[in-house]
N, C-alpha and C. Protein backbone atom coordinates (compact mmCIF):
# COMPACT_ATOMS: atom_id res chain seq x y z
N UNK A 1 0.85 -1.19 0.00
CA UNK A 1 0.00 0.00 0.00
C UNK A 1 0.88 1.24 0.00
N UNK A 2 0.64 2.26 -0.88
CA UNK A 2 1.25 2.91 -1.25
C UNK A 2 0.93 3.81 0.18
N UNK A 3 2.12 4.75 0.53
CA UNK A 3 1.86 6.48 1.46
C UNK A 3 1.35 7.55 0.95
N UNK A 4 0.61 8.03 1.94
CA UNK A 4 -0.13 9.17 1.14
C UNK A 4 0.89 10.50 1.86
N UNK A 5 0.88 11.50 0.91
CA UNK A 5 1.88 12.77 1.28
C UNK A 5 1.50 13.54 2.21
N UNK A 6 2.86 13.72 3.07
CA UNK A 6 2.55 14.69 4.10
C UNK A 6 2.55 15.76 3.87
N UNK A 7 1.11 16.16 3.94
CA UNK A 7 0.88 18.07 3.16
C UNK A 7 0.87 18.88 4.59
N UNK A 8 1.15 18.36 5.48
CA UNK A 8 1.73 19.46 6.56
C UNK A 8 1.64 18.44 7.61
N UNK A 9 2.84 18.91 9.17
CA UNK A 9 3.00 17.86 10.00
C UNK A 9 1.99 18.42 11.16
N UNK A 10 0.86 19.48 10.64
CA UNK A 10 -0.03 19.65 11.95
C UNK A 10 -1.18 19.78 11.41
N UNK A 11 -2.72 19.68 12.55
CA UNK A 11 -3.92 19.69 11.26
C UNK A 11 -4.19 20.79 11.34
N UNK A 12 -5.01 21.03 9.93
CA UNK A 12 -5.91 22.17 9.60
C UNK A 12 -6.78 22.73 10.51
N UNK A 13 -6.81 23.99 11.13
CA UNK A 13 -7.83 24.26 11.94
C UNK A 13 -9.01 24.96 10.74
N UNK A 14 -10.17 24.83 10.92
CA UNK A 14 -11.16 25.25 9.43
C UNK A 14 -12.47 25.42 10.41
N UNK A 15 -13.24 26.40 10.25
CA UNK A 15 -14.38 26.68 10.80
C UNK A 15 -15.20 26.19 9.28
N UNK A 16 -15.88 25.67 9.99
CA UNK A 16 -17.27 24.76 8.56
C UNK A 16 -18.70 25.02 8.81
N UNK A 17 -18.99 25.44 7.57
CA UNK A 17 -20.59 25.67 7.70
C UNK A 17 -21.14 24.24 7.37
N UNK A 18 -22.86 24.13 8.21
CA UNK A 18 -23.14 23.04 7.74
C UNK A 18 -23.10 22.43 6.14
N UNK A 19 -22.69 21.02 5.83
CA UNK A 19 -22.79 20.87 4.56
C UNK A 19 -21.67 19.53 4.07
N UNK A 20 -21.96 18.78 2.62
CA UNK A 20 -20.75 18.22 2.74
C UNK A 20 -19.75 18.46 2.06
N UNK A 21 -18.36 17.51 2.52
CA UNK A 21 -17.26 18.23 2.20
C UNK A 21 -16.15 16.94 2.23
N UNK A 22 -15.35 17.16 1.98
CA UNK A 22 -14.46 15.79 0.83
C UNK A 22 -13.04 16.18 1.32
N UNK A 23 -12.46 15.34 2.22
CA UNK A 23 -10.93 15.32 2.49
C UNK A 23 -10.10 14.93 1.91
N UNK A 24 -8.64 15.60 1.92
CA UNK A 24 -7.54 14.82 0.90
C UNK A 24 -7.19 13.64 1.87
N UNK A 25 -7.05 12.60 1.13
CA UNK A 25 -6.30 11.31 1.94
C UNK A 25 -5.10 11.29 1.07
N UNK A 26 -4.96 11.81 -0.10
CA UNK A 26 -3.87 11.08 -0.69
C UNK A 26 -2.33 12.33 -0.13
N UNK A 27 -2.92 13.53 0.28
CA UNK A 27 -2.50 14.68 0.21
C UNK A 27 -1.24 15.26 -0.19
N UNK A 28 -1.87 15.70 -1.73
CA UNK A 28 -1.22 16.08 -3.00
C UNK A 28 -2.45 17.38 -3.55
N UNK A 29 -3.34 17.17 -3.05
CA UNK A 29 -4.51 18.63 -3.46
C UNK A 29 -3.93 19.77 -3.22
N UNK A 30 -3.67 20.43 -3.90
CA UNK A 30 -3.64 22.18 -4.09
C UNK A 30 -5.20 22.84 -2.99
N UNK A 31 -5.66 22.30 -2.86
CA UNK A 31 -7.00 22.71 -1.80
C UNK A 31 -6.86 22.07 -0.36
N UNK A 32 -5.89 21.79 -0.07
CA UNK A 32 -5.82 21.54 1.32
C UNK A 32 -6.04 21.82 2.53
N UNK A 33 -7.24 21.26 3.17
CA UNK A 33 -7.30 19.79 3.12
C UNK A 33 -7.97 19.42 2.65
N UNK A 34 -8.76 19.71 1.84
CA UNK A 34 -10.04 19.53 0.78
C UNK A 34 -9.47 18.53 -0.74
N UNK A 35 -10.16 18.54 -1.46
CA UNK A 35 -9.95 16.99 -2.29
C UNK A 35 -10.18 18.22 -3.67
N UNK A 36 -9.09 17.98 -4.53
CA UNK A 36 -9.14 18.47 -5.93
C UNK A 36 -9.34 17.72 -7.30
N UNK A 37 -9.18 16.49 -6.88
CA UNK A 37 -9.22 15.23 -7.45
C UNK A 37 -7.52 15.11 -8.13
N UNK A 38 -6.66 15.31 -7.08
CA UNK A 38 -4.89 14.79 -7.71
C UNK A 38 -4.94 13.76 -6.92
N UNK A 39 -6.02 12.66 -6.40
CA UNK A 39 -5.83 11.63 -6.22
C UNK A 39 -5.92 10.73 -7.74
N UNK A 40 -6.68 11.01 -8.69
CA UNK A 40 -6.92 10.10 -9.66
C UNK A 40 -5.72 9.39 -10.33
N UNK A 41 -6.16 8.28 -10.88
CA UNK A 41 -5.01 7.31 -11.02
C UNK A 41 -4.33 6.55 -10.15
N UNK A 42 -4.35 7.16 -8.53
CA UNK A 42 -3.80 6.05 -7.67
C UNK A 42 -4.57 5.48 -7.03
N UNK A 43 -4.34 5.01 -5.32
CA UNK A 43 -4.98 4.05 -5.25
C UNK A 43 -5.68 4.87 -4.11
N UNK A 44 -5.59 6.32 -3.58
CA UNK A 44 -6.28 6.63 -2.56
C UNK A 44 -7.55 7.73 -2.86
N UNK A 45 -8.19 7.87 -2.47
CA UNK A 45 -10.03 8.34 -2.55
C UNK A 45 -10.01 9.51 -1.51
N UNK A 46 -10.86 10.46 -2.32
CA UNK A 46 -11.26 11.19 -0.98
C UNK A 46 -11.91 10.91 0.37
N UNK A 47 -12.38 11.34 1.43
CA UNK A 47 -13.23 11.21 2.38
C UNK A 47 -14.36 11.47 2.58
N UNK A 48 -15.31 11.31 2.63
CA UNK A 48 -16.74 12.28 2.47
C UNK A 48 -17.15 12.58 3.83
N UNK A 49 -17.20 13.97 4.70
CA UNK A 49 -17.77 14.30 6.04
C UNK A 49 -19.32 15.27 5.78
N UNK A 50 -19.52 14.97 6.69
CA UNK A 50 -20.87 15.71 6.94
C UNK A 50 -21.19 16.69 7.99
N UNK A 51 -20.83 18.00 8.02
CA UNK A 51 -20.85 18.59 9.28
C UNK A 51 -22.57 19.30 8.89
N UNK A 52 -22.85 18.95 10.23
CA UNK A 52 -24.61 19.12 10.48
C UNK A 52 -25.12 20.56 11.36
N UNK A 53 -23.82 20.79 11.57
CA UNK A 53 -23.94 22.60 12.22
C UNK A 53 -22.14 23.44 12.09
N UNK A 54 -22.30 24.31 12.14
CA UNK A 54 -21.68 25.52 11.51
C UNK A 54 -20.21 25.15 13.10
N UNK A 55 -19.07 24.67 13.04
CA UNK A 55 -18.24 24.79 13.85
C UNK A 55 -16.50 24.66 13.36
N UNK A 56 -15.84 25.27 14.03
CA UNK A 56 -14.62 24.76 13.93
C UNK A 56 -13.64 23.34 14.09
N UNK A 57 -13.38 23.15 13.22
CA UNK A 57 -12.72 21.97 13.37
C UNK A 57 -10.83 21.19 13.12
N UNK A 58 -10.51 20.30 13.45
CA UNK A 58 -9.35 20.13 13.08
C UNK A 58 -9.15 19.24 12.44
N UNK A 59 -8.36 19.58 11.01
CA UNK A 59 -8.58 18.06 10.10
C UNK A 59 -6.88 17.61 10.30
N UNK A 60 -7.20 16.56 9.71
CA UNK A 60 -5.40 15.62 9.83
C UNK A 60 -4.76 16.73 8.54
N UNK A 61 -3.67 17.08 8.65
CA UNK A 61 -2.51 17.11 7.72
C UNK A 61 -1.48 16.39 7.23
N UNK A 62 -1.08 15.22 8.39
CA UNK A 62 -0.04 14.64 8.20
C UNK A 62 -0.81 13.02 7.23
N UNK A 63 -2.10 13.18 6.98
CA UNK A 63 -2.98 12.31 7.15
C UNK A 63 -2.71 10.81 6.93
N UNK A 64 -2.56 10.52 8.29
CA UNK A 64 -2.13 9.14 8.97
C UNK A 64 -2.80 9.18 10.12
N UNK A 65 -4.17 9.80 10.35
CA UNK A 65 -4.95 9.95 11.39
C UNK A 65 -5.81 8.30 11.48
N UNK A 66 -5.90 8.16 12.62
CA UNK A 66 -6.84 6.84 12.53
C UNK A 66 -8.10 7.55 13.18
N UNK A 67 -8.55 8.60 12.77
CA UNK A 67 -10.09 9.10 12.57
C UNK A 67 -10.04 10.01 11.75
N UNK A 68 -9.90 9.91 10.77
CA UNK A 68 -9.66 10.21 9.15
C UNK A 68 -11.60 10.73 9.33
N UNK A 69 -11.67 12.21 8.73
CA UNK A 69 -10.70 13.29 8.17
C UNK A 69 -9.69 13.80 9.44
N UNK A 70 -10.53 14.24 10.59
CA UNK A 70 -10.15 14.42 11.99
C UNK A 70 -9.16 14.24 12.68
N UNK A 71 -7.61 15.22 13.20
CA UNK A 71 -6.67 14.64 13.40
C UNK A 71 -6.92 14.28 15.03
N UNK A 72 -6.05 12.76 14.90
CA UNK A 72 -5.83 12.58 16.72
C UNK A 72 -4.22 12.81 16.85
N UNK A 73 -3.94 13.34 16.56
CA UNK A 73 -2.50 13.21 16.63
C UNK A 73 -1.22 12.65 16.21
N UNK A 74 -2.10 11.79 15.04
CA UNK A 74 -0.68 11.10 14.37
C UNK A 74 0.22 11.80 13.90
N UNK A 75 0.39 13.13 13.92
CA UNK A 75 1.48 13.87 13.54
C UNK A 75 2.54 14.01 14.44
N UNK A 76 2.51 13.63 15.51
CA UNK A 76 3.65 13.70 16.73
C UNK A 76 4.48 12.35 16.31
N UNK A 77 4.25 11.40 15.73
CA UNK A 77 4.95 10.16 15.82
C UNK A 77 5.59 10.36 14.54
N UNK A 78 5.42 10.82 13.28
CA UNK A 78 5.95 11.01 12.76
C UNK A 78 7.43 11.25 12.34
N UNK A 79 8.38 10.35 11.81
CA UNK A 79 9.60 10.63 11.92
C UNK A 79 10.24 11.31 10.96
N UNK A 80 11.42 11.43 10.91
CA UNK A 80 12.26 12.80 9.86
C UNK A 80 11.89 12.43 8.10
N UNK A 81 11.73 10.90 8.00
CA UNK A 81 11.60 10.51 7.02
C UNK A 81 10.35 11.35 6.39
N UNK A 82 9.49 12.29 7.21
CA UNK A 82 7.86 12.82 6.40
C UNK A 82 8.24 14.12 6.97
N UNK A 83 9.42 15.00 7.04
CA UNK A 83 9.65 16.36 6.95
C UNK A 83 9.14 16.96 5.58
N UNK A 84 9.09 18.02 6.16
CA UNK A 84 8.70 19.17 4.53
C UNK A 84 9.76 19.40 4.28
């Protein structure tokens, strides 16, 4: 299984109106953290979330979150090998 790119080693803080909205997993989007479709051709897909009222939130950047879009922190473990 291929790695998806580390488009930054901390998450996105993003205030969201209700509505849906599509995360990069592969993260290579020029819309980050949002999905531009520069996943096509490989093997990783966007995310599809649903926020149901108007709040701030924190998405993964490093995205190696195991609550994908949502970071828990997998960016602390991260080693030199996924520097910018």
């Amino acid at each position: 299984m291929a790695e998806p790119h580390t488009a930054q080693r901390s998450p996105y803080a993003v205030e969201l109106a209700p509505g849906d909205y599509w995360w990069c997993a592969c993260g290579r989007s020029r819309r980050q953290p949002f999905c531009d479709r520069s996943h096509q051709g490989s093997e990783f897909a966007p995310v599809k979330f649903v926020m149901t009222e108007a709040q701030k939130v924190w998405l993964c950047g490093c995205k190696r979150s195991g609550a994908k879009p949502f970071c828990d922190g997998s960016h602390k473990k991260l080693g030199s090998e996924h520097m910018l």
